[in-house]
PDB file of N, CA and C in Angstrom:
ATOM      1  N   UNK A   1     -24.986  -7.494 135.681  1.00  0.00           N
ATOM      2  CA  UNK A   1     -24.696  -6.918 134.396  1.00  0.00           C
ATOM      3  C   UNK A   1     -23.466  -6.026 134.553  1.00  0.00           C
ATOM      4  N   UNK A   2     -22.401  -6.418 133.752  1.00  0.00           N
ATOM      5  CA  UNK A   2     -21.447  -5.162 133.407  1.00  0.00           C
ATOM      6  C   UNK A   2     -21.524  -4.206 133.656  1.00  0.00           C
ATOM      7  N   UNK A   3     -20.367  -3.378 132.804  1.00  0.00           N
ATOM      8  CA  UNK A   3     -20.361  -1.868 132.322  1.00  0.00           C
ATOM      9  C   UNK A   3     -20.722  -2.657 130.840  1.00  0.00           C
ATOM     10  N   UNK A   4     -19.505  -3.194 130.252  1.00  0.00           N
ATOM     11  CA  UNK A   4     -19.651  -3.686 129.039  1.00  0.00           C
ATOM     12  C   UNK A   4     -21.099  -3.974 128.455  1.00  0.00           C
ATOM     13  N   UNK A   5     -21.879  -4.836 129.353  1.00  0.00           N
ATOM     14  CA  UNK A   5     -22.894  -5.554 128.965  1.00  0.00           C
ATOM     15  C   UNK A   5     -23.725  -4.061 128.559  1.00  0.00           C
ATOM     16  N   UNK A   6     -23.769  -3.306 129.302  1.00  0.00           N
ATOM     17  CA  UNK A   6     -24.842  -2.510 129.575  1.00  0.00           C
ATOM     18  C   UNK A   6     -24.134  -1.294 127.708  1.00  0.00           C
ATOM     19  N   UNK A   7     -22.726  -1.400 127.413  1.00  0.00           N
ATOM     20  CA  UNK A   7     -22.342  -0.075 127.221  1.00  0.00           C
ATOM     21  C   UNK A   7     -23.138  -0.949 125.298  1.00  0.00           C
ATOM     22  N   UNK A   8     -23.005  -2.057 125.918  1.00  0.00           N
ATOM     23  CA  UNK A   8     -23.471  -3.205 123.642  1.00  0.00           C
ATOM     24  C   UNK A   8     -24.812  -2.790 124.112  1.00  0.00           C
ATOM     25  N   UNK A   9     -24.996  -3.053 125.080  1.00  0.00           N
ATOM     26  CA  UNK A   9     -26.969  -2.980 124.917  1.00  0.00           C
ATOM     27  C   UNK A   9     -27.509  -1.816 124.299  1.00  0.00           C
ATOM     28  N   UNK A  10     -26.560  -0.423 124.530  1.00  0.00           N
ATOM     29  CA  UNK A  10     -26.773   0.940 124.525  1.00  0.00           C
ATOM     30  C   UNK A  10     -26.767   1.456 122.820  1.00  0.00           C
ATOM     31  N   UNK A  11     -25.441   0.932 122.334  1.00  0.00           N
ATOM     32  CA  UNK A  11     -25.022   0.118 120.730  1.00  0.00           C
ATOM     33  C   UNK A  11     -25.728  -0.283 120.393  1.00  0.00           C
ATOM     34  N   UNK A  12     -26.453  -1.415 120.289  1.00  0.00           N
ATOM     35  CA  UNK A  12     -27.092  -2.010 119.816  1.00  0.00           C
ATOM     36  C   UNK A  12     -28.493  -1.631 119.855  1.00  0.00           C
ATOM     37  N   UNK A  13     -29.018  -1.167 120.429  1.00  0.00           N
ATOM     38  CA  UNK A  13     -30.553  -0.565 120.691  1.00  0.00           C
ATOM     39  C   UNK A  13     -30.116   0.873 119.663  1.00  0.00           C
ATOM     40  N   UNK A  14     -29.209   1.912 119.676  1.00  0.00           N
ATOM     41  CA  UNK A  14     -28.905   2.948 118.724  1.00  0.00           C
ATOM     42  C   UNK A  14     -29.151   2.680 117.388  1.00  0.00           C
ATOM     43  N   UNK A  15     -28.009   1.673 116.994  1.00  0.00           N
ATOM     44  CA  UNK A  15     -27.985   1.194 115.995  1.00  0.00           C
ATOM     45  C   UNK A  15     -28.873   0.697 114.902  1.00  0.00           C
ATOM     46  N   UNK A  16     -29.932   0.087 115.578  1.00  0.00           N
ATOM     47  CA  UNK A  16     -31.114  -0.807 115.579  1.00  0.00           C
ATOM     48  C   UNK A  16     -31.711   0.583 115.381  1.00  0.00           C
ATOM     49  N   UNK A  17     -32.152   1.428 116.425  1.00  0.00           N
ATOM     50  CA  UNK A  17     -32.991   2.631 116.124  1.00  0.00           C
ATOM     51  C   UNK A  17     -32.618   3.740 114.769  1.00  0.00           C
ATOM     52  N   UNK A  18     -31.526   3.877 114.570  1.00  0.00           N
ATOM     53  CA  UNK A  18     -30.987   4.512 113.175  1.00  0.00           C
ATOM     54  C   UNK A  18     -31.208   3.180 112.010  1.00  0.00           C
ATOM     55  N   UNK A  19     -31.445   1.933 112.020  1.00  0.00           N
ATOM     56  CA  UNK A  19     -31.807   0.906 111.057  1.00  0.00           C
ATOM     57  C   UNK A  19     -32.937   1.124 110.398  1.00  0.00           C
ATOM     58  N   UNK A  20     -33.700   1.187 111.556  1.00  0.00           N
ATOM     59  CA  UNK A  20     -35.172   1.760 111.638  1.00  0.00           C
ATOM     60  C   UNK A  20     -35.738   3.069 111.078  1.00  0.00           C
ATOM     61  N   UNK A  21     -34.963   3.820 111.469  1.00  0.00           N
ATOM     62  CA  UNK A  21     -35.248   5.357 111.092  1.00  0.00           C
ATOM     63  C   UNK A  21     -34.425   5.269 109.015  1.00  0.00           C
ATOM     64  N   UNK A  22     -33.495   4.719 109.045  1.00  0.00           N
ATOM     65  CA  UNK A  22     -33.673   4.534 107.505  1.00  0.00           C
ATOM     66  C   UNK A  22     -34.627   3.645 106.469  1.00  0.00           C
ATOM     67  N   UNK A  23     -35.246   2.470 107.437  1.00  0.00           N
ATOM     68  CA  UNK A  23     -35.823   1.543 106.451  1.00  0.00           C
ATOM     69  C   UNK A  23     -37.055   2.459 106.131  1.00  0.00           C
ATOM     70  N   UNK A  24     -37.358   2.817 106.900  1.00  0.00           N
ATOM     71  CA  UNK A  24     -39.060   3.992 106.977  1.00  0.00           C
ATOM     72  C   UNK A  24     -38.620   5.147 106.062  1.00  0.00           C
ATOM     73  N   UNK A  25     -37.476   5.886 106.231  1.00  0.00           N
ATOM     74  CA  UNK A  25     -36.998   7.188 105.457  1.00  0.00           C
ATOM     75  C   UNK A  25     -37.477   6.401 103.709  1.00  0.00           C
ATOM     76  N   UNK A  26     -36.390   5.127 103.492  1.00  0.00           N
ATOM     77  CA  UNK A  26     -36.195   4.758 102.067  1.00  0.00           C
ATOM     78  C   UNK A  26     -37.713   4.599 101.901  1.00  0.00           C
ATOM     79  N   UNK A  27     -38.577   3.886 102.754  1.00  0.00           N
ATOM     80  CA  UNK A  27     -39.681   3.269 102.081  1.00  0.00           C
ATOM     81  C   UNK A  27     -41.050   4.354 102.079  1.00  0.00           C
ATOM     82  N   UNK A  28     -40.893   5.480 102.518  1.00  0.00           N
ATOM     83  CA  UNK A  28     -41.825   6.973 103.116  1.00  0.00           C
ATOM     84  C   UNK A  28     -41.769   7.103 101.708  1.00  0.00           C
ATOM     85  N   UNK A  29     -43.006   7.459 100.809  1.00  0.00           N
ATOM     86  CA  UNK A  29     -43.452   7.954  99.824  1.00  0.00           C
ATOM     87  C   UNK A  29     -43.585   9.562  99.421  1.00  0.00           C
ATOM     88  N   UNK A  30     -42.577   9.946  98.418  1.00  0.00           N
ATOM     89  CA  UNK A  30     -42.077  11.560  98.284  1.00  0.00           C
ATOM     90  C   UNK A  30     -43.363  12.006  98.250  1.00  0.00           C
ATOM     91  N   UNK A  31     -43.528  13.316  98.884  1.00  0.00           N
ATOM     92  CA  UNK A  31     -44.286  14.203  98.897  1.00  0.00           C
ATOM     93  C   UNK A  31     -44.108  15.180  97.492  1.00  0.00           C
ATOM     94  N   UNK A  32     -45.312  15.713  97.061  1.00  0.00           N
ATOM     95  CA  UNK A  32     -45.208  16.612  95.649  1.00  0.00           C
ATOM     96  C   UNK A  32     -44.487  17.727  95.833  1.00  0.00           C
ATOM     97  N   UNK A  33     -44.092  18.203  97.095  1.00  0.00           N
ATOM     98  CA  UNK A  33     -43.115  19.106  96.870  1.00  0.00           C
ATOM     99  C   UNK A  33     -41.523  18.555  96.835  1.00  0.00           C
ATOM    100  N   UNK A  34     -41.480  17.850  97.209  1.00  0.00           N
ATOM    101  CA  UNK A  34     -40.115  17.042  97.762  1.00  0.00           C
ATOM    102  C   UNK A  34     -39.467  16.945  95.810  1.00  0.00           C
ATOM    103  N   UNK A  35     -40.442  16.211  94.957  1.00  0.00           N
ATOM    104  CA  UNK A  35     -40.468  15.990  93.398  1.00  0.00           C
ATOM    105  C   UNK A  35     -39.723  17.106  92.455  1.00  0.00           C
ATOM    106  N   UNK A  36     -38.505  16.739  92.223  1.00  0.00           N
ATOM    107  CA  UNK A  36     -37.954  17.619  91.167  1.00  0.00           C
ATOM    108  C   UNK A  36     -38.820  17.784  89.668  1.00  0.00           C
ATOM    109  N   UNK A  37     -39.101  18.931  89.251  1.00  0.00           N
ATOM    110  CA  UNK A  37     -39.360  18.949  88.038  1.00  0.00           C
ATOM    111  C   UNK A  37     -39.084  18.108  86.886  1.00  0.00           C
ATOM    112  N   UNK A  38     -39.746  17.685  86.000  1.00  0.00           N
ATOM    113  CA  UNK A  38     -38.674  17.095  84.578  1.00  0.00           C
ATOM    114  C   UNK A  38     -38.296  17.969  84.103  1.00  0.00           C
ATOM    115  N   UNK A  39     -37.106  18.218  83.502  1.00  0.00           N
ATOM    116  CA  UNK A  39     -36.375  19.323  82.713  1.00  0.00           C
ATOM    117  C   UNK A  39     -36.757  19.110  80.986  1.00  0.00           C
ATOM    118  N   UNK A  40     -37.291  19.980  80.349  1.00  0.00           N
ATOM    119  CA  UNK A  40     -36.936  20.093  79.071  1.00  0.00           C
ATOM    120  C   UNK A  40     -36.205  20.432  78.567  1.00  0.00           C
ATOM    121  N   UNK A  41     -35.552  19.450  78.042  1.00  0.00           N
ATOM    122  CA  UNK A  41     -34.047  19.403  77.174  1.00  0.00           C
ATOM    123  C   UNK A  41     -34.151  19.966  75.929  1.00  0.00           C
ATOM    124  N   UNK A  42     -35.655  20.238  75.217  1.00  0.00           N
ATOM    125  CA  UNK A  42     -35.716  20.948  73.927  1.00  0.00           C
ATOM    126  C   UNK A  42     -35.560  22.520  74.248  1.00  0.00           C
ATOM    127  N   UNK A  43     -35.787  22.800  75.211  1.00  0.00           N
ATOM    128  CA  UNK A  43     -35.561  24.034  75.743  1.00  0.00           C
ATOM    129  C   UNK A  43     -34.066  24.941  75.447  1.00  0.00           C
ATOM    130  N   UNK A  44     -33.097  24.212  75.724  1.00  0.00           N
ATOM    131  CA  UNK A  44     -31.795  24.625  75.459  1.00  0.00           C
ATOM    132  C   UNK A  44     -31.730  24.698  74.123  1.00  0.00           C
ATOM    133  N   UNK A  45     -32.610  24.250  72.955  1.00  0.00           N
ATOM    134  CA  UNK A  45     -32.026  24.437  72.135  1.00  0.00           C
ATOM    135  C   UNK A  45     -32.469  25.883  71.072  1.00  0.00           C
ATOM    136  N   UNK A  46     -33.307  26.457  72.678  1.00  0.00           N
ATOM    137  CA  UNK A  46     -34.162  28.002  71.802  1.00  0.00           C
ATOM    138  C   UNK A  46     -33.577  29.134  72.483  1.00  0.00           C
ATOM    139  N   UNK A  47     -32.293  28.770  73.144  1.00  0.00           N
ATOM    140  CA  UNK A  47     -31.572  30.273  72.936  1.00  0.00           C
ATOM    141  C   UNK A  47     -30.587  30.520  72.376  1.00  0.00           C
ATOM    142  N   UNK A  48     -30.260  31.334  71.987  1.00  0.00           N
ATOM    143  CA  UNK A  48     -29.119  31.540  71.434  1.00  0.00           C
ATOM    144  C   UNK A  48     -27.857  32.544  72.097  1.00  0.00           C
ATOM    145  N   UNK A  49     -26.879  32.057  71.078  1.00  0.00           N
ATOM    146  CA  UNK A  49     -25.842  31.846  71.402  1.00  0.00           C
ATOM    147  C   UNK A  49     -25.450  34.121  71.477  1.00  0.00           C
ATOM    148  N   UNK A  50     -25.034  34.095  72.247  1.00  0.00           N
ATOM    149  CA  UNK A  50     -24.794  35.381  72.467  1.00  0.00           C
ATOM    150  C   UNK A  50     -23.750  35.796  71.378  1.00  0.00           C
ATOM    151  N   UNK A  51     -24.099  37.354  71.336  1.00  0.00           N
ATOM    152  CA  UNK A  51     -23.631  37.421  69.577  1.00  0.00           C
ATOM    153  C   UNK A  51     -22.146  38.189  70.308  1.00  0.00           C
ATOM    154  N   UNK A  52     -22.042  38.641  71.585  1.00  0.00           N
ATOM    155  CA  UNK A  52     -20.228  39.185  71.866  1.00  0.00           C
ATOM    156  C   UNK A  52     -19.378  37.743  71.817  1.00  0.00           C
ATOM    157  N   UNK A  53     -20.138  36.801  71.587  1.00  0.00           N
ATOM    158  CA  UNK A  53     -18.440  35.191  72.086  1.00  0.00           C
ATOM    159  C   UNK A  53     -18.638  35.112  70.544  1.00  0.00           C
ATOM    160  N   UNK A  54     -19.364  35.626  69.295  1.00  0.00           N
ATOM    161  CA  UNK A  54     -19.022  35.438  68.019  1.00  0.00           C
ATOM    162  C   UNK A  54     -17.470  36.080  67.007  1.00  0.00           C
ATOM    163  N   UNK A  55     -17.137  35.638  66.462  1.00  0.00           N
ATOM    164  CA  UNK A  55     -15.407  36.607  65.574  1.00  0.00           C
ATOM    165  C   UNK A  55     -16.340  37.432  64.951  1.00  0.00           C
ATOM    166  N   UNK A  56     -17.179  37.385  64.415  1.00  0.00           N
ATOM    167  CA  UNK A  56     -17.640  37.689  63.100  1.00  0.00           C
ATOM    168  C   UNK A  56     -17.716  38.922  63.478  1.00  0.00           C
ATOM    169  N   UNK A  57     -17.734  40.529  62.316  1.00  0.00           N
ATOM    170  CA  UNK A  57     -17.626  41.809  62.764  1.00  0.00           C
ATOM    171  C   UNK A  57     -19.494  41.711  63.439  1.00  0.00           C
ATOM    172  N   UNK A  58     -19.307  43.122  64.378  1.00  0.00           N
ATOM    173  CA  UNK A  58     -20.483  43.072  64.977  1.00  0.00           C
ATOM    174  C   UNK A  58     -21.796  43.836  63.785  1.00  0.00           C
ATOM    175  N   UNK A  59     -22.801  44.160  63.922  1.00  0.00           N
ATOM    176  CA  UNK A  59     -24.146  44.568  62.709  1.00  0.00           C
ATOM    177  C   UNK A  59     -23.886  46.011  63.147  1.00  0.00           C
ATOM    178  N   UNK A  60     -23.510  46.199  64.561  1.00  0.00           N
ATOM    179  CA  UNK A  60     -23.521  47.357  64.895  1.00  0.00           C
ATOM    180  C   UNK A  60     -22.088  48.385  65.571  1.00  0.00           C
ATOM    181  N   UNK A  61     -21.720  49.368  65.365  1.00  0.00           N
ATOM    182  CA  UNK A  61     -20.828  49.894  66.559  1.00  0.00           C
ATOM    183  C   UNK A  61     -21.123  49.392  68.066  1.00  0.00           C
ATOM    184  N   UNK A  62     -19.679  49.450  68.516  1.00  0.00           N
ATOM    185  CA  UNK A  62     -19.773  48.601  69.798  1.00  0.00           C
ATOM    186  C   UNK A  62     -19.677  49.997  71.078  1.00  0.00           C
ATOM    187  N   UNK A  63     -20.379  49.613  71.514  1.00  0.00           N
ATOM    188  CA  UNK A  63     -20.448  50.983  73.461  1.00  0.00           C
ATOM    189  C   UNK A  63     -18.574  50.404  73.569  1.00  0.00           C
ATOM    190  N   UNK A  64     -18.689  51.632  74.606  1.00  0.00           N
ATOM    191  CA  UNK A  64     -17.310  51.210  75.112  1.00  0.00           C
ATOM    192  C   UNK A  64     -17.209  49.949  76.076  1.00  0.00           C
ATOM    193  N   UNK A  65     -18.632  49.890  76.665  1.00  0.00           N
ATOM    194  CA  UNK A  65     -18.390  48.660  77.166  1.00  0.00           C
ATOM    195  C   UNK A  65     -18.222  47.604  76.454  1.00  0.00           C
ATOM    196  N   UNK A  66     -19.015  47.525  75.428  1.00  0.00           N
ATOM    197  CA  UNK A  66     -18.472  45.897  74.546  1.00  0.00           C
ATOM    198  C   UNK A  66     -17.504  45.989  74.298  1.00  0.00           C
ATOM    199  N   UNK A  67     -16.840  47.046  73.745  1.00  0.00           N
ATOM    200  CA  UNK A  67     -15.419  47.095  72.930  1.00  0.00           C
ATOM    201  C   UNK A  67     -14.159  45.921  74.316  1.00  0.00           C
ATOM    202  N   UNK A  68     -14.574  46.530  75.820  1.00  0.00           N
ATOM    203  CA  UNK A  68     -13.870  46.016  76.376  1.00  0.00           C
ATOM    204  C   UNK A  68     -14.078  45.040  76.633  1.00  0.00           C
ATOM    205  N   UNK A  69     -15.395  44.853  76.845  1.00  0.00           N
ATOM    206  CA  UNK A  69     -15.502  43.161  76.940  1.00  0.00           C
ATOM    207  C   UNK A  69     -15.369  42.406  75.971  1.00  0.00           C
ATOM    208  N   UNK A  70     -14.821  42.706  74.402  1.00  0.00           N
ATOM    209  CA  UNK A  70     -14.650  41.745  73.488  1.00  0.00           C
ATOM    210  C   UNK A  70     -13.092  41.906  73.423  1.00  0.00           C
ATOM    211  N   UNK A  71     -12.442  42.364  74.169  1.00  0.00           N
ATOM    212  CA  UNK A  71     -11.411  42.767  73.757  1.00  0.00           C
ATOM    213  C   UNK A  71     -10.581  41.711  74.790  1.00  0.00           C
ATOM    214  N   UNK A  72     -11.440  41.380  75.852  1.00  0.00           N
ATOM    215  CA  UNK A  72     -11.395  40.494  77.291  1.00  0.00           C
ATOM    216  C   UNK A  72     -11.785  39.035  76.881  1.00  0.00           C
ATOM    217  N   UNK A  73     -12.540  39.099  75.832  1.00  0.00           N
ATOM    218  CA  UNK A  73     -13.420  37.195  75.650  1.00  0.00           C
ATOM    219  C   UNK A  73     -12.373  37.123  74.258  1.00  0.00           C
ATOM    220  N   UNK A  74     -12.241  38.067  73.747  1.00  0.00           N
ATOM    221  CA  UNK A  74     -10.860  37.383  72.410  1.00  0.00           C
ATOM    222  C   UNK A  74      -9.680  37.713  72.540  1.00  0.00           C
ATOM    223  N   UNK A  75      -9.132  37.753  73.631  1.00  0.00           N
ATOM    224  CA  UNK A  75      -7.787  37.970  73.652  1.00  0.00           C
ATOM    225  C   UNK A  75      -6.795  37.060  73.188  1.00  0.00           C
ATOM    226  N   UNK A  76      -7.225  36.148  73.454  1.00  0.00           N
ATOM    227  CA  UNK A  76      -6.294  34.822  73.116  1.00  0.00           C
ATOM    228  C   UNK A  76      -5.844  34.313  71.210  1.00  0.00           C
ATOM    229  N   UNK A  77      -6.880  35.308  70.694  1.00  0.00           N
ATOM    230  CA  UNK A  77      -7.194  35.320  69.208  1.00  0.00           C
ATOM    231  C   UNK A  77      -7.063  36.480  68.223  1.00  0.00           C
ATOM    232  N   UNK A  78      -6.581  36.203  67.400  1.00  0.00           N
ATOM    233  CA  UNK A  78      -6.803  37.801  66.469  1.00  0.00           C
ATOM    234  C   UNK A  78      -8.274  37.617  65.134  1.00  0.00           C
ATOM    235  N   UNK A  79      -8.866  37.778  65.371  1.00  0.00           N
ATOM    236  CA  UNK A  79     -10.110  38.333  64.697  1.00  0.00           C
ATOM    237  C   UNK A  79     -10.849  39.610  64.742  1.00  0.00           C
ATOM    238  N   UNK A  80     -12.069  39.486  63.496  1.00  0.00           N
ATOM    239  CA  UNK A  80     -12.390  40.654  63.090  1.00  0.00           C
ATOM    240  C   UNK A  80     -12.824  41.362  64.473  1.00  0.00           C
ATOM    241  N   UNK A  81     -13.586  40.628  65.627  1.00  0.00           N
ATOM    242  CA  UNK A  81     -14.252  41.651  66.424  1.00  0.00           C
ATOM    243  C   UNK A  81     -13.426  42.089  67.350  1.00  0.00           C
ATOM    244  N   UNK A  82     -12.112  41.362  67.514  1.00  0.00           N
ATOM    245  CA  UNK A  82     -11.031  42.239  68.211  1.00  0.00           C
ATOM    246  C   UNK A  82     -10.687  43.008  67.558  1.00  0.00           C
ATOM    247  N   UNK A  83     -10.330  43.272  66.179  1.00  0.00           N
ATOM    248  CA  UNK A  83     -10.100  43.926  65.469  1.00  0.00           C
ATOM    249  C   UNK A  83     -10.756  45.758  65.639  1.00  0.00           C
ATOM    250  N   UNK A  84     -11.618  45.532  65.512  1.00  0.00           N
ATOM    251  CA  UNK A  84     -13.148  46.672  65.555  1.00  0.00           C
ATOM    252  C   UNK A  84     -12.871  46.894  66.858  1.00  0.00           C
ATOM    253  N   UNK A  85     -13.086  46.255  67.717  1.00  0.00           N
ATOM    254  CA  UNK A  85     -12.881  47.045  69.334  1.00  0.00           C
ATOM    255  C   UNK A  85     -11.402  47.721  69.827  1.00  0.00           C
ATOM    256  N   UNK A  86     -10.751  46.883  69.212  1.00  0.00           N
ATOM    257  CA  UNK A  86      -9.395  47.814  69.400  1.00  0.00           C
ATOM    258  C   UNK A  86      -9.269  49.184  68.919  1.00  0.00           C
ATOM    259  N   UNK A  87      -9.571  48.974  67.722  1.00  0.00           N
ATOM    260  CA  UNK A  87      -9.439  50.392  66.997  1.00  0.00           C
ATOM    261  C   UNK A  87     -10.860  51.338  67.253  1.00  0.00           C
ATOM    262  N   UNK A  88     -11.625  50.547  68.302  1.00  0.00           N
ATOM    263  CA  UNK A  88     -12.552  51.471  68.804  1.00  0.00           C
ATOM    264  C   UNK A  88     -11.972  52.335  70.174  1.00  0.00           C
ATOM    265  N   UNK A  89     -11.286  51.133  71.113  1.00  0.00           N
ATOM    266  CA  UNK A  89     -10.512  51.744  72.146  1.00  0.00           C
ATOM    267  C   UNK A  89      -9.707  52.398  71.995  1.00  0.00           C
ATOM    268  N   UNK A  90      -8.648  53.141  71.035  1.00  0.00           N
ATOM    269  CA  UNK A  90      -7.662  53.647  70.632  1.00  0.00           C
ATOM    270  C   UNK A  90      -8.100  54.953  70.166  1.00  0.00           C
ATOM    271  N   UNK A  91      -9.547  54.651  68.775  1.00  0.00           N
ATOM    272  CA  UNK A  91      -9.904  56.007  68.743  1.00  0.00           C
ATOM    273  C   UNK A  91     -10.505  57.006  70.294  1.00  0.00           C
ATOM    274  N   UNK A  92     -10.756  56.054  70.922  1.00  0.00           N
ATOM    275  CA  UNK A  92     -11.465  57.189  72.436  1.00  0.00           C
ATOM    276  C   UNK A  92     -10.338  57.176  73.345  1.00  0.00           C
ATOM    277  N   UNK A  93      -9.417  56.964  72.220  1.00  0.00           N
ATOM    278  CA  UNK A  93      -8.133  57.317  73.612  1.00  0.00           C
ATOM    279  C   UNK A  93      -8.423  56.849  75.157  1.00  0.00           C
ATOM    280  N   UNK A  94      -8.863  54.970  75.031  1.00  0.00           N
ATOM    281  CA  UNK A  94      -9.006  54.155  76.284  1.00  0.00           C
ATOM    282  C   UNK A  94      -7.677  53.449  76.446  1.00  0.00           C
ATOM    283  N   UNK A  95      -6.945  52.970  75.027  1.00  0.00           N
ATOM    284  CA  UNK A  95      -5.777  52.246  75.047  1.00  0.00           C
ATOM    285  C   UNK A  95      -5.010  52.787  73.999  1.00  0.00           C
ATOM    286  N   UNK A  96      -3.525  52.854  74.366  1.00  0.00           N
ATOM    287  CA  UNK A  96      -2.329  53.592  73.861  1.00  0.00           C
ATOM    288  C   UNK A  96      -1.366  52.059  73.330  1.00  0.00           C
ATOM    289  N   UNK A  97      -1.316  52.113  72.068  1.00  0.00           N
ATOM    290  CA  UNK A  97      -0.583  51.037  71.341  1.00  0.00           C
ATOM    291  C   UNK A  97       1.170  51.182  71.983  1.00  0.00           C
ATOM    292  N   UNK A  98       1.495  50.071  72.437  1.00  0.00           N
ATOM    293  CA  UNK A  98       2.611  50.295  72.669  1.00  0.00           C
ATOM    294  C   UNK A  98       3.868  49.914  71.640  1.00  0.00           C
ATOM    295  N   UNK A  99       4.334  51.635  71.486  1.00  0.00           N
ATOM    296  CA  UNK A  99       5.437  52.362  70.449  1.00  0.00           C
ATOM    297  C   UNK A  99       7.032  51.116  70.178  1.00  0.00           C
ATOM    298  N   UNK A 100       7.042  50.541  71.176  1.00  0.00           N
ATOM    299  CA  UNK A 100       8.673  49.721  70.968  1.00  0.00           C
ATOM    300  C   UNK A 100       7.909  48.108  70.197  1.00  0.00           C
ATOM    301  N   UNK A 101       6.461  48.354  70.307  1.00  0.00           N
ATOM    302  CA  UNK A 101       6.577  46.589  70.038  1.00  0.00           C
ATOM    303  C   UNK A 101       6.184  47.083  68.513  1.00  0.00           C
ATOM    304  N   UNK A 102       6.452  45.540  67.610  1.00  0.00           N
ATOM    305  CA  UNK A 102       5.780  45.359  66.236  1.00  0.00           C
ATOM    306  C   UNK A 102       4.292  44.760  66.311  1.00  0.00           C
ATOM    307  N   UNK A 103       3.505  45.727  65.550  1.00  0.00           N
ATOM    308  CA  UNK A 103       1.875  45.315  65.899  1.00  0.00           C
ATOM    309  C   UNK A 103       1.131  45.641  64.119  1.00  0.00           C
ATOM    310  N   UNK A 104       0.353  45.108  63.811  1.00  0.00           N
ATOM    311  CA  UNK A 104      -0.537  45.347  63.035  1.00  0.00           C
ATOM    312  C   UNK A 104      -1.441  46.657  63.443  1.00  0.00           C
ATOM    313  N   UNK A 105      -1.514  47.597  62.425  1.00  0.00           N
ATOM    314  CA  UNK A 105      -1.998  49.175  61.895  1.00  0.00           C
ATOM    315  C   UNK A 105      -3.316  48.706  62.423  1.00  0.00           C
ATOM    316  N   UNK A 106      -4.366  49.134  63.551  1.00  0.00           N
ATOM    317  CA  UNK A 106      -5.331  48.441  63.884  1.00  0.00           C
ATOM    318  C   UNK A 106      -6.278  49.604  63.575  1.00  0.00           C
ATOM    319  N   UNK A 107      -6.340  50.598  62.977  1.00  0.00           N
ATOM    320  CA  UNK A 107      -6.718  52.012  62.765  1.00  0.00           C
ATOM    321  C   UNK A 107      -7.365  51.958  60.607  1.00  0.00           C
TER     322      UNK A 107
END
């Protein structure tokens, strides 16, 4: 016998043994923990939608924290609830309108 002969026999017996070790893996019957849950998809449709990603003015005065965090999720937009938080940050002297640009009276 070879090297060769001996190095396929070595191959081939591996190979064969990882064949093996998958046909048993695929055909091994899941265990109940192994089992993903079913998801209820009606589920998503009972929360709601968080009322800071809304334009609409808020029901209530905003903390200084909302003011900034709405001021952060609508930036890209001019609406009412940027509106209200700006001129909330300005009255607590958090943000200073800057004097050289043209801006809408947010006060």
């Amino acid at each position: 016998m070879t090297a060769w002969d001996a190095i396929s026999n070595v191959v081939t017996v591996i190979a064969a043994s990882v064949a093996a070790l998958l046909a048993v893996a695929c055909a091994w019957p899941d265990s109940e923990r192994r089992r993903r849950p079913i998801r209820d998809h009606t589920r998503r449709a009972q929360i709601p939608w968080p009322a800071h990603w809304s334009c609409e003015l808020p029901g209530r005065p905003l903390t200084l924290a909302e003011a900034h965090r709405a001021m952060q999720i609508h930036r890209e937009h001019d609406c009412a609830r940027k509106h209200i938080a700006m001129a909330m940050l300005i009255a607590e002297g958090r943000i200073t309108p800057d004097s050289s640009r043209h801006h809408r009276q947010w006060a």
